[in-house]
PDB file of N, CA and C in Angstrom:
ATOM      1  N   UNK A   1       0.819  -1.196   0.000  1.00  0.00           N
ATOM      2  CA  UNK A   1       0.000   0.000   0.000  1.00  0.00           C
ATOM      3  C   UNK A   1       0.863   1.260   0.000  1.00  0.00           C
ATOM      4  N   UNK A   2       1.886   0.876   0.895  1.00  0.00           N
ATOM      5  CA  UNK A   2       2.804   2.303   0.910  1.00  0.00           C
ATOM      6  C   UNK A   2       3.250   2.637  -0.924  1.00  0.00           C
ATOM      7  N   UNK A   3       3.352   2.021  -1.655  1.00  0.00           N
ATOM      8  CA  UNK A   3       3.898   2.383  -3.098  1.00  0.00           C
ATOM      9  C   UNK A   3       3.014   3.006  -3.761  1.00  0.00           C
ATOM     10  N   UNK A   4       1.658   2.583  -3.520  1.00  0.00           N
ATOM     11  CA  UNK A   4       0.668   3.977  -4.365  1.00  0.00           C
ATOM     12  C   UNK A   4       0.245   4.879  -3.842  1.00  0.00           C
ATOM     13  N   UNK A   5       1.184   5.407  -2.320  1.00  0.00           N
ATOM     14  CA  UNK A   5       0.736   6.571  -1.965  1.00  0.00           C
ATOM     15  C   UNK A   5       1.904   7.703  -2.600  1.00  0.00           C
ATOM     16  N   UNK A   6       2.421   7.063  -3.774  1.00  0.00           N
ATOM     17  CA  UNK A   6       3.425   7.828  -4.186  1.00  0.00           C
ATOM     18  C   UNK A   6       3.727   7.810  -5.732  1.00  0.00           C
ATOM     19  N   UNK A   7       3.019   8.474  -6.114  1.00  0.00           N
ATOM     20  CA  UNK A   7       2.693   8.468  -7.612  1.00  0.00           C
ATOM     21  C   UNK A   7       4.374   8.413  -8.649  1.00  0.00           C
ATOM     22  N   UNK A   8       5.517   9.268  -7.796  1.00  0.00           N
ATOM     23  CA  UNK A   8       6.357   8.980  -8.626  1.00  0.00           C
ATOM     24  C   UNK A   8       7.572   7.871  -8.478  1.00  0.00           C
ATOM     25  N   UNK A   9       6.990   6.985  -7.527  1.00  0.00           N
ATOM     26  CA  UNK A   9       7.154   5.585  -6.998  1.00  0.00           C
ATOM     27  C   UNK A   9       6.676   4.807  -8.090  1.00  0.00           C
ATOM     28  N   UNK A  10       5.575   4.895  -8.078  1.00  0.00           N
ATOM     29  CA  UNK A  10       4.807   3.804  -9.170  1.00  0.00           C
ATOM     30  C   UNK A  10       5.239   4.111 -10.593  1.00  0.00           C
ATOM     31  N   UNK A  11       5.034   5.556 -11.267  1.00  0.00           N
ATOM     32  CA  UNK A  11       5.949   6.091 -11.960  1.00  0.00           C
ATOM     33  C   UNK A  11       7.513   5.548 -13.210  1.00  0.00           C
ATOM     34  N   UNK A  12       7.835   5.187 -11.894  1.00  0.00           N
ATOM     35  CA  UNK A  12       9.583   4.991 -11.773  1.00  0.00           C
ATOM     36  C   UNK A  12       9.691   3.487 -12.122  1.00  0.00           C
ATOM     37  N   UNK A  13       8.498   2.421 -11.287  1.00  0.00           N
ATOM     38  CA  UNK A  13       8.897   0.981 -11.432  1.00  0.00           C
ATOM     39  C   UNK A  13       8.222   0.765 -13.150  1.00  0.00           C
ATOM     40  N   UNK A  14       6.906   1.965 -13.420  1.00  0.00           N
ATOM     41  CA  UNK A  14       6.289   1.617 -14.619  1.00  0.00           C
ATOM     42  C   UNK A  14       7.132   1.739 -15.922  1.00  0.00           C
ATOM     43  N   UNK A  15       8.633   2.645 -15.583  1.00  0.00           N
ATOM     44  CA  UNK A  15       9.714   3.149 -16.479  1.00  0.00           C
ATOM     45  C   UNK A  15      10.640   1.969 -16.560  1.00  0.00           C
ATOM     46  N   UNK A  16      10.877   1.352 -15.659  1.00  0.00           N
ATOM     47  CA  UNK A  16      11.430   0.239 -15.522  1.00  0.00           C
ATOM     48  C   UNK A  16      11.246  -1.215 -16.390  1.00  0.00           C
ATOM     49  N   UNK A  17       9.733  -1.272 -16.596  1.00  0.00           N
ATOM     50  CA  UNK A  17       9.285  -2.214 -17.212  1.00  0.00           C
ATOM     51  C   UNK A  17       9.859  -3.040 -17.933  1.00  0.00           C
ATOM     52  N   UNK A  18      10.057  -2.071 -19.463  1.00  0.00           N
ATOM     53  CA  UNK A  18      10.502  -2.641 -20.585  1.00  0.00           C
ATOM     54  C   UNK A  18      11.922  -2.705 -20.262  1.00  0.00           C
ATOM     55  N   UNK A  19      12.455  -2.160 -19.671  1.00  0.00           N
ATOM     56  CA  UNK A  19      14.029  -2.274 -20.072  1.00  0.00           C
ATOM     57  C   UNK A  19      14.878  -1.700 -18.901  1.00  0.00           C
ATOM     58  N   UNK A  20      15.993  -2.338 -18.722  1.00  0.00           N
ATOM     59  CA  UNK A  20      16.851  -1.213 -17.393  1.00  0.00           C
ATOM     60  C   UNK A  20      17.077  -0.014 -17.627  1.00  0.00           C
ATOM     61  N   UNK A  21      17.168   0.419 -16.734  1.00  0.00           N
ATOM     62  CA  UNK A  21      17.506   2.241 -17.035  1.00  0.00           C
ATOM     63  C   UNK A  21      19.008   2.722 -16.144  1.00  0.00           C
ATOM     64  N   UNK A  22      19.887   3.474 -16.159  1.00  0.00           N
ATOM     65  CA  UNK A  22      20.458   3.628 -14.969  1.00  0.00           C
ATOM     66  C   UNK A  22      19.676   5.545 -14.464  1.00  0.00           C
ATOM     67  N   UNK A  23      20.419   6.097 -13.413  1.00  0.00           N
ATOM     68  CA  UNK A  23      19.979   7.037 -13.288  1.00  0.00           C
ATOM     69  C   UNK A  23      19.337   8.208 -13.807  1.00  0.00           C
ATOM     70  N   UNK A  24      20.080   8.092 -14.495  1.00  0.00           N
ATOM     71  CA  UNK A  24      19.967   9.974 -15.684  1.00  0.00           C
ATOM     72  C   UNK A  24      19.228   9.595 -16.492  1.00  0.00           C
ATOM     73  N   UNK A  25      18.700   8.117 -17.270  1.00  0.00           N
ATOM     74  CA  UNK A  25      17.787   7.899 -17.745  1.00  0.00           C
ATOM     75  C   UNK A  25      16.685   7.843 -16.900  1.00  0.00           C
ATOM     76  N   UNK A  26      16.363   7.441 -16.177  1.00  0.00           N
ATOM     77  CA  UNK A  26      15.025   7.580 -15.672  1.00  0.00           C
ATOM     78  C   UNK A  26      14.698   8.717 -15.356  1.00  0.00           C
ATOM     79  N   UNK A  27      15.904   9.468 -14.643  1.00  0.00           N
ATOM     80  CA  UNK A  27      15.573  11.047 -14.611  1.00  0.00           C
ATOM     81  C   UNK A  27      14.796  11.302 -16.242  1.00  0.00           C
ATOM     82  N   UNK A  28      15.767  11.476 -16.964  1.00  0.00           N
ATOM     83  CA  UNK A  28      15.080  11.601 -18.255  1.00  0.00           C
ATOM     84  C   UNK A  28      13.586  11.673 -18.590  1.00  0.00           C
ATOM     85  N   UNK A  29      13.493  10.273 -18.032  1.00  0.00           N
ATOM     86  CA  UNK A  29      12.338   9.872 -18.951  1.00  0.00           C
ATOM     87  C   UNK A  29      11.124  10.583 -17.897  1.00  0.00           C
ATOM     88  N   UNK A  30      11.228  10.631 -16.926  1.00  0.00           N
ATOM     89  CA  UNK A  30      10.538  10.588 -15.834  1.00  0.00           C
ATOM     90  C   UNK A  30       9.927  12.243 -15.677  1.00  0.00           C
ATOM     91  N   UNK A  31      11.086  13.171 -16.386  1.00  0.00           N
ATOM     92  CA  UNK A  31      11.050  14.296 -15.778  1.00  0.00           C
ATOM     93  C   UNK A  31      11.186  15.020 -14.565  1.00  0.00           C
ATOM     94  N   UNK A  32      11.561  14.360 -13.729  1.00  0.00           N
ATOM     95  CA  UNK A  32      11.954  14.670 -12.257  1.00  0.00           C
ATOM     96  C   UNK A  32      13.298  15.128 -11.744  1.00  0.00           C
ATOM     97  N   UNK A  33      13.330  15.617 -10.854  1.00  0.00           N
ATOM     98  CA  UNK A  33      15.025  16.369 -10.484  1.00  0.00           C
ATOM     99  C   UNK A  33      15.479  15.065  -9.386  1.00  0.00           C
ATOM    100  N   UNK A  34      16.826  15.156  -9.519  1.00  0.00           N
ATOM    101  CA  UNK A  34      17.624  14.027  -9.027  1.00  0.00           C
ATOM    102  C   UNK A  34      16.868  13.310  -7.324  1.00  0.00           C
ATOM    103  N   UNK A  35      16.540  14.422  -6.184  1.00  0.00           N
ATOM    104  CA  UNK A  35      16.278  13.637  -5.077  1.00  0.00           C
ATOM    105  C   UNK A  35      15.216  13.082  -5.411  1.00  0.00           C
ATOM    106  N   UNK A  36      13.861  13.560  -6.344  1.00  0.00           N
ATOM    107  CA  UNK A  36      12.715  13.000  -6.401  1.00  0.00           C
ATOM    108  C   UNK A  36      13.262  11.118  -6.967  1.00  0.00           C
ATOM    109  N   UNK A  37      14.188  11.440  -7.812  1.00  0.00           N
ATOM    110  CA  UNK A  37      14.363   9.768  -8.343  1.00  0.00           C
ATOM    111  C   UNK A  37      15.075   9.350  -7.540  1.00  0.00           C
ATOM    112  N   UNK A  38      15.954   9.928  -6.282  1.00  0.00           N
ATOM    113  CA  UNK A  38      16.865   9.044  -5.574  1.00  0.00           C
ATOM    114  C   UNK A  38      15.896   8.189  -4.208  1.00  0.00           C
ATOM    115  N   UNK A  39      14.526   9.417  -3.932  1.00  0.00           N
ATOM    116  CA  UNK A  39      13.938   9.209  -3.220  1.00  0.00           C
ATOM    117  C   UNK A  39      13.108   7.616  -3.624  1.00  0.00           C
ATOM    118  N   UNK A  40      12.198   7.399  -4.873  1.00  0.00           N
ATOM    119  CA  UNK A  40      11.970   7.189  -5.468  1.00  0.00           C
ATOM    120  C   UNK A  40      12.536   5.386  -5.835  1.00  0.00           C
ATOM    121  N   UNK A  41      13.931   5.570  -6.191  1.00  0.00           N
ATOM    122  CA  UNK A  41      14.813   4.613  -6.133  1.00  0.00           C
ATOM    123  C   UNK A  41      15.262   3.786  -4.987  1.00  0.00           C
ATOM    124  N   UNK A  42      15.496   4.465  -3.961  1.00  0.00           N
ATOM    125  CA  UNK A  42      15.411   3.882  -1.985  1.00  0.00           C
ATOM    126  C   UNK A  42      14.443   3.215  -1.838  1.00  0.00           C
ATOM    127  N   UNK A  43      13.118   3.807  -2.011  1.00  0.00           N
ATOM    128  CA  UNK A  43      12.335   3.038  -1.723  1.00  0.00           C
ATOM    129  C   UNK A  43      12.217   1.588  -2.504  1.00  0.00           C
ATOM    130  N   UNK A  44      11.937   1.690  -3.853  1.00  0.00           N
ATOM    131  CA  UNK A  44      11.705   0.661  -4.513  1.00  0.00           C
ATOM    132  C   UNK A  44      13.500  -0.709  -4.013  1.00  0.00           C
ATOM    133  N   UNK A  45      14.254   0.050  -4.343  1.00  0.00           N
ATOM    134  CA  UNK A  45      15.285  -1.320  -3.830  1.00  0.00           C
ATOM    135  C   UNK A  45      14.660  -1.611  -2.248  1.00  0.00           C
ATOM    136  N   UNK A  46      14.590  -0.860  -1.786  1.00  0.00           N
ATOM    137  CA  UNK A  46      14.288  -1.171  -0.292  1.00  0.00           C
ATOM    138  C   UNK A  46      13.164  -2.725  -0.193  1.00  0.00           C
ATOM    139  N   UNK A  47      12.276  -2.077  -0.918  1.00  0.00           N
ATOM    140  CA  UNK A  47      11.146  -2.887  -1.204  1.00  0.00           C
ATOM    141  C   UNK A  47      11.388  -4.231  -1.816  1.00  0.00           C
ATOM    142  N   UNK A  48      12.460  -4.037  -2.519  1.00  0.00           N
ATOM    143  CA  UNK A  48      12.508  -5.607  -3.620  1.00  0.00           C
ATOM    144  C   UNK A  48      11.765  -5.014  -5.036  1.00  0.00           C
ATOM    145  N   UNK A  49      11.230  -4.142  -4.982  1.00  0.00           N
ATOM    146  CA  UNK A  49       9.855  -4.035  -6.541  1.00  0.00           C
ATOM    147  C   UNK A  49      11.078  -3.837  -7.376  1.00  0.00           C
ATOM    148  N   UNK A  50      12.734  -3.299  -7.542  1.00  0.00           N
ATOM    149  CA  UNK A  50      13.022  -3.570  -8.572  1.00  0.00           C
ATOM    150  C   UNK A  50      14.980  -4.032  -7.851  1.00  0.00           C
ATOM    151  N   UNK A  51      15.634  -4.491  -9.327  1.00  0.00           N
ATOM    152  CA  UNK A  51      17.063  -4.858  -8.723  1.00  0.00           C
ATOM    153  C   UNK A  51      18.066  -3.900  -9.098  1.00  0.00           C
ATOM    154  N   UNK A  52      19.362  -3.571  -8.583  1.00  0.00           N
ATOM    155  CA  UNK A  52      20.494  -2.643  -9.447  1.00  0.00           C
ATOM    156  C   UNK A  52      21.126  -3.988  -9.870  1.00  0.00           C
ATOM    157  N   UNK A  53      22.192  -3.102 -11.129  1.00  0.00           N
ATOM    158  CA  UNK A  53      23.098  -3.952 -11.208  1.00  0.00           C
ATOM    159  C   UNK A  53      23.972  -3.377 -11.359  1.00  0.00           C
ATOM    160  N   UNK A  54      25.476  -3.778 -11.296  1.00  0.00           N
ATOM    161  CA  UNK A  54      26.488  -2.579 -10.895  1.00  0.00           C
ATOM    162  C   UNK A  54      27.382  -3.445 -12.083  1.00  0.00           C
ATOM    163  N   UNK A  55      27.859  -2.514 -13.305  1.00  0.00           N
ATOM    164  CA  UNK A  55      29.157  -3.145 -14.002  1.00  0.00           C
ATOM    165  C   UNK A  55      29.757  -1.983 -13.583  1.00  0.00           C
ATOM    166  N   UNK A  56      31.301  -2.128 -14.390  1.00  0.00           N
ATOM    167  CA  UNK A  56      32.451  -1.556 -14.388  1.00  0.00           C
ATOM    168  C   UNK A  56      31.500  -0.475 -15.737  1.00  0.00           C
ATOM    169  N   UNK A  57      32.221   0.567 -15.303  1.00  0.00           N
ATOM    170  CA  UNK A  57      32.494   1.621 -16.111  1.00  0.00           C
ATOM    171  C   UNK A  57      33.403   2.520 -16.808  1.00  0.00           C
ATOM    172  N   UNK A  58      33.632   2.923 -17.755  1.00  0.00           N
ATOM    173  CA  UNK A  58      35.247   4.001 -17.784  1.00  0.00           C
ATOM    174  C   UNK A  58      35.890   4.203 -16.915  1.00  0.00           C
ATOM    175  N   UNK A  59      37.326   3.728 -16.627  1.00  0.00           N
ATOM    176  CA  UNK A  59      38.081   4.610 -15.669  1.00  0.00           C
ATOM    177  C   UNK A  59      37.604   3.492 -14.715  1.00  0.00           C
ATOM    178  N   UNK A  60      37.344   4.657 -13.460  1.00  0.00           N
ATOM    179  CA  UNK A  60      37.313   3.878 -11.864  1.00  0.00           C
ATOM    180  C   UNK A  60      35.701   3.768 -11.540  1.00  0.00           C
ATOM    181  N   UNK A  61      34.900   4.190 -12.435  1.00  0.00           N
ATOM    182  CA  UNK A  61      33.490   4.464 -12.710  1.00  0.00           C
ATOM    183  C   UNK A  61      32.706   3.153 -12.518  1.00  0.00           C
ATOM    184  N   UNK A  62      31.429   3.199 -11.889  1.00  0.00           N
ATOM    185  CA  UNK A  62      31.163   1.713 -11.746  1.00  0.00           C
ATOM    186  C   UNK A  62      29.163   2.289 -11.839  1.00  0.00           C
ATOM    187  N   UNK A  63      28.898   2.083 -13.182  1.00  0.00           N
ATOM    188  CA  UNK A  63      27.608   1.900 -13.429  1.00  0.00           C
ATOM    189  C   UNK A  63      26.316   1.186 -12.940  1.00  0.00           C
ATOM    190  N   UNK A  64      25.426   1.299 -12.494  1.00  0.00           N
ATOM    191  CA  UNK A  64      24.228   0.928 -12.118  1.00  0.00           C
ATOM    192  C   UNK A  64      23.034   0.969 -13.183  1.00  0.00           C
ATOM    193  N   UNK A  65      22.542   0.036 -12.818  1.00  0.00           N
ATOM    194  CA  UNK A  65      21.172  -0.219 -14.120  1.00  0.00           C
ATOM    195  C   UNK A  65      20.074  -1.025 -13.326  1.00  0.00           C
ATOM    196  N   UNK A  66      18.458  -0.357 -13.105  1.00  0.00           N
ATOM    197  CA  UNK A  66      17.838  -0.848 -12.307  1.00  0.00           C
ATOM    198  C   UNK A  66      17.349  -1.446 -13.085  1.00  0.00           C
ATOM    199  N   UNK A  67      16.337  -2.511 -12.833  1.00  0.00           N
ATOM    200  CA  UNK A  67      15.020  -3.191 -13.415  1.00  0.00           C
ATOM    201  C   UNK A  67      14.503  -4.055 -12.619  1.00  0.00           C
ATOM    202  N   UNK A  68      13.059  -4.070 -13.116  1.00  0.00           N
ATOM    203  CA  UNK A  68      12.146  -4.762 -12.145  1.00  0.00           C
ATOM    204  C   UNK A  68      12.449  -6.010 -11.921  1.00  0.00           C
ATOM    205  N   UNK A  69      12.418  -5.993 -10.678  1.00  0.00           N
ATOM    206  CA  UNK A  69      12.440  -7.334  -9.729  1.00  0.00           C
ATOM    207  C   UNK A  69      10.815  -8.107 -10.022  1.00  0.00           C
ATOM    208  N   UNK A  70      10.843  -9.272  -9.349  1.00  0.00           N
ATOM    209  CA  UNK A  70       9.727 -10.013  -9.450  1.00  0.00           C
ATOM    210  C   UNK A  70       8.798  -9.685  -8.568  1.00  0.00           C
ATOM    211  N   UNK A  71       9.009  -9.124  -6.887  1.00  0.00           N
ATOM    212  CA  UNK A  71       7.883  -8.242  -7.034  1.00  0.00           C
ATOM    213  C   UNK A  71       7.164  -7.000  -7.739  1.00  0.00           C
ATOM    214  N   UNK A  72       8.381  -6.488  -8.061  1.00  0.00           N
ATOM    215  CA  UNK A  72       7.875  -5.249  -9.132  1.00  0.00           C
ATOM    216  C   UNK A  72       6.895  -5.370 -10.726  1.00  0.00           C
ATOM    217  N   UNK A  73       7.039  -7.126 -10.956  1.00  0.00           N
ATOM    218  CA  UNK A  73       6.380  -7.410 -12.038  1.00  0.00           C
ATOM    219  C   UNK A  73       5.179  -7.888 -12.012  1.00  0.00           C
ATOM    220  N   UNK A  74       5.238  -8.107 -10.654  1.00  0.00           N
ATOM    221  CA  UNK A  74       3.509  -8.710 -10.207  1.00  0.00           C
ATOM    222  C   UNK A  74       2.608  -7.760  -9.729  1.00  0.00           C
ATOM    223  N   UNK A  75       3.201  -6.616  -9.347  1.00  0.00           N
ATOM    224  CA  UNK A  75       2.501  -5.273  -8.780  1.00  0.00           C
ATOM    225  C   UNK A  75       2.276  -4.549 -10.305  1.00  0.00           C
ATOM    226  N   UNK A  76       3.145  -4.666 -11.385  1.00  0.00           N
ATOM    227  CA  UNK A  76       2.638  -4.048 -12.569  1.00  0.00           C
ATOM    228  C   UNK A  76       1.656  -4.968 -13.484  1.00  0.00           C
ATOM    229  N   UNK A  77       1.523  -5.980 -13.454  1.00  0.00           N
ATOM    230  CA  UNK A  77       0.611  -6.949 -13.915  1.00  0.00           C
ATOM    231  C   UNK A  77      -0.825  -6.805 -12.873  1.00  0.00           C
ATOM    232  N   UNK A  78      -0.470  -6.667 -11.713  1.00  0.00           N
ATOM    233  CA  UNK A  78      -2.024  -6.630 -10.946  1.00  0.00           C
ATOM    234  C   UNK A  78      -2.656  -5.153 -11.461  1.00  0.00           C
ATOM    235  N   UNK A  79      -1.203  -4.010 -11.221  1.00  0.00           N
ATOM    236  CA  UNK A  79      -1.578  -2.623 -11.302  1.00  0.00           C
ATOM    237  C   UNK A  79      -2.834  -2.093 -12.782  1.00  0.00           C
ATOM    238  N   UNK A  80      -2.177  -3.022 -13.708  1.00  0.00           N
ATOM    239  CA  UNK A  80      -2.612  -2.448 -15.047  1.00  0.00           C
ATOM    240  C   UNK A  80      -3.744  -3.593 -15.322  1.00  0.00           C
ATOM    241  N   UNK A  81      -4.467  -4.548 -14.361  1.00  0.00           N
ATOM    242  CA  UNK A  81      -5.520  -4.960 -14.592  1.00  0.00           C
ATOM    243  C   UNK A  81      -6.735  -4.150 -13.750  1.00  0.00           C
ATOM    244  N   UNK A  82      -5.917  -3.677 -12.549  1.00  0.00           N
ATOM    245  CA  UNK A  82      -6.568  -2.468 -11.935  1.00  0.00           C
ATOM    246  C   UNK A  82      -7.277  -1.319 -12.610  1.00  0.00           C
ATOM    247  N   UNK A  83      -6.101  -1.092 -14.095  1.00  0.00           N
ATOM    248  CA  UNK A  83      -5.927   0.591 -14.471  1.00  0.00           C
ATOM    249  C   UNK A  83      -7.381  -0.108 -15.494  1.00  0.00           C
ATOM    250  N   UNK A  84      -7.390  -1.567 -16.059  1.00  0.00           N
ATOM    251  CA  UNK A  84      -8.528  -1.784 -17.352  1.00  0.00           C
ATOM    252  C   UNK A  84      -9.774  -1.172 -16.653  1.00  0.00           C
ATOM    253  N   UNK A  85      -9.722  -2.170 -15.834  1.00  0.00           N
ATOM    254  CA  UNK A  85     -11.410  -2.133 -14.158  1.00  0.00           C
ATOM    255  C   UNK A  85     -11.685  -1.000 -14.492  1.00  0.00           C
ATOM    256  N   UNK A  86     -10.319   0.032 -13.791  1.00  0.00           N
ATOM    257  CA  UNK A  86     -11.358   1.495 -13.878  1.00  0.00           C
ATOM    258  C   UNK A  86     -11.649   2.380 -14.964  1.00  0.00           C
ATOM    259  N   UNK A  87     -10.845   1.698 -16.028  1.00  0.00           N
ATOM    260  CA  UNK A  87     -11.808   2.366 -17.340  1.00  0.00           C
ATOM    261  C   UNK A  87     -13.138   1.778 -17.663  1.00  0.00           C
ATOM    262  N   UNK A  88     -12.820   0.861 -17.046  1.00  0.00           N
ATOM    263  CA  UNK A  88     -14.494   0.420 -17.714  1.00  0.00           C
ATOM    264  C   UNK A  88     -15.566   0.761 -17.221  1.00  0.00           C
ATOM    265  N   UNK A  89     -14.925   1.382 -15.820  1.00  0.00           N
ATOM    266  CA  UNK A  89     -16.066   1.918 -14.700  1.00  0.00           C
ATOM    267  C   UNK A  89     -16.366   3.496 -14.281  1.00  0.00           C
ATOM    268  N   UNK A  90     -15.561   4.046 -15.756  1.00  0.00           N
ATOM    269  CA  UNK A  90     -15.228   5.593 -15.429  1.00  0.00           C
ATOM    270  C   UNK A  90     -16.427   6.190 -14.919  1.00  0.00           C
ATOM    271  N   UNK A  91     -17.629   5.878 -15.538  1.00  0.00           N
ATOM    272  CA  UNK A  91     -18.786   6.368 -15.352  1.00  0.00           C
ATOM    273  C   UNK A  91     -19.346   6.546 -13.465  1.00  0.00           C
ATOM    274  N   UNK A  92     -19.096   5.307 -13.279  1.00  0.00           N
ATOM    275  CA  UNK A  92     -19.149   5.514 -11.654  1.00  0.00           C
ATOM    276  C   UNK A  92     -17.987   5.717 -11.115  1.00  0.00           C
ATOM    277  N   UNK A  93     -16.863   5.597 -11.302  1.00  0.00           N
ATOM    278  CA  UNK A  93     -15.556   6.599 -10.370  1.00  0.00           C
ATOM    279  C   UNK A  93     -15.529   7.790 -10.966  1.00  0.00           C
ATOM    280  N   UNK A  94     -15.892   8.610 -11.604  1.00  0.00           N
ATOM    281  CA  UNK A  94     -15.449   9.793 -12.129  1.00  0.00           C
ATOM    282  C   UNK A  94     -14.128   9.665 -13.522  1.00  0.00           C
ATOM    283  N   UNK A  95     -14.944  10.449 -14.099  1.00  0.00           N
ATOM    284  CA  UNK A  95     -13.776  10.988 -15.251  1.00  0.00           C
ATOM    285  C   UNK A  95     -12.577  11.585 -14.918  1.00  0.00           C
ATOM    286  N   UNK A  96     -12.204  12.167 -14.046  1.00  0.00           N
ATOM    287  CA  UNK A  96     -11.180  13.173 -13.839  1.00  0.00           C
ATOM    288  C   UNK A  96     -10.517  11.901 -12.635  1.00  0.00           C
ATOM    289  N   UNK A  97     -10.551  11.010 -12.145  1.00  0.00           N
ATOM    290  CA  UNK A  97     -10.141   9.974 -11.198  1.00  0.00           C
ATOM    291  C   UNK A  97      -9.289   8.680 -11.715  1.00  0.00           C
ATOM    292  N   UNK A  98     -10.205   8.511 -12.848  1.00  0.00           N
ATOM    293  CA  UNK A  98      -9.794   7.687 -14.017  1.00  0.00           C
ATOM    294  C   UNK A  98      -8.508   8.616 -14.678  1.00  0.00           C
ATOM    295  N   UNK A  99      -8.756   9.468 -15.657  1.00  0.00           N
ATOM    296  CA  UNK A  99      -7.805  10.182 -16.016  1.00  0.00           C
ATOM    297  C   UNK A  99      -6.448  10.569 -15.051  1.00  0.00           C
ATOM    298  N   UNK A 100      -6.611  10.857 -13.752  1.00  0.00           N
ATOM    299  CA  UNK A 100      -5.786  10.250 -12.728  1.00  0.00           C
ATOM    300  C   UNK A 100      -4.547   9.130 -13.076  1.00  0.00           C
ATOM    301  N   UNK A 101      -5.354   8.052 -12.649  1.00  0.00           N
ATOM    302  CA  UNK A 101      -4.638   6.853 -13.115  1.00  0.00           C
ATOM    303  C   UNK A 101      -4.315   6.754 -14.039  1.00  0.00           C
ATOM    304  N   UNK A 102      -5.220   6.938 -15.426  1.00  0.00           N
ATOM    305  CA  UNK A 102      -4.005   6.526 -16.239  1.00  0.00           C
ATOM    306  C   UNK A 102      -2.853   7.572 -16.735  1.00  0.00           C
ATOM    307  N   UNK A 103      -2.682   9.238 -16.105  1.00  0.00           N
ATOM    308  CA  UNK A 103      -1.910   9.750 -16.252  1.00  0.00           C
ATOM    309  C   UNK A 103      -0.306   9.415 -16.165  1.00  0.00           C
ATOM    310  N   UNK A 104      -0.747   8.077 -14.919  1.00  0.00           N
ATOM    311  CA  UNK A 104       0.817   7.500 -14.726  1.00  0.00           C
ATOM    312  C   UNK A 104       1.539   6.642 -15.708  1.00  0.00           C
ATOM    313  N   UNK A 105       0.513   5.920 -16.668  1.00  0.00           N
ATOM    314  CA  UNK A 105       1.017   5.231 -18.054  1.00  0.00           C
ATOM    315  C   UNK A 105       1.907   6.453 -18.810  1.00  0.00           C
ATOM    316  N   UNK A 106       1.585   7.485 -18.785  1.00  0.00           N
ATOM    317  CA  UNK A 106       2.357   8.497 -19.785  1.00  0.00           C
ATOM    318  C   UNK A 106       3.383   9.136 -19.198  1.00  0.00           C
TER     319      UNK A 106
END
């Protein structure tokens, strides 16, 4: 429950999905300034919802690349049968509630 009280939590693991990212990409993609994704990033390793992986990099440089862990793939598989439900039910949750949710797909 604590992960969807944080929209750029959920966000971050939904960026994750398709492919690893390391930092500055998800910043990227995400649009967010660095503590929001570091914040963001703590939590989810904390959690297990996704894994780092650390290679060697240029020099003395040592790269990180997150991606979803296996809880993180079962919370996006439950999440986005969640996100169908409430389109189909916009009419009784509200339009602007719905639009909500699926703001986080984009």
């Amino acid at each position: 429950m604590e992960l969807l009280k944080h929209k750029d939590y959920v966000r971050a693991l939904m960026a994750l999905e398709n492919k690893p990212l390391r930092f500055n990409q998800l910043q990227d993609a995400l649009k967010l300034n660095p503590t929001q994704i570091d914040r963001a990033l703590t939590f989810l390793r904390k959690g297990l919802w996704i894994i780092p992986r650390t290679m060697p990099g240029e020099g003395n440089r040592i790269v990180v690349e997150y991606s979803v862990g296996k809880r993180g793939e079962a919370f996006l598989e439950s999440f986005k049968t969640f996100g169908a439900a409430a389109k189909k039910r916009k009419n009784a949750l509200g339009h602007s509630e719905v639009a909500e949710l699926q703001s986080l797909y984009h």
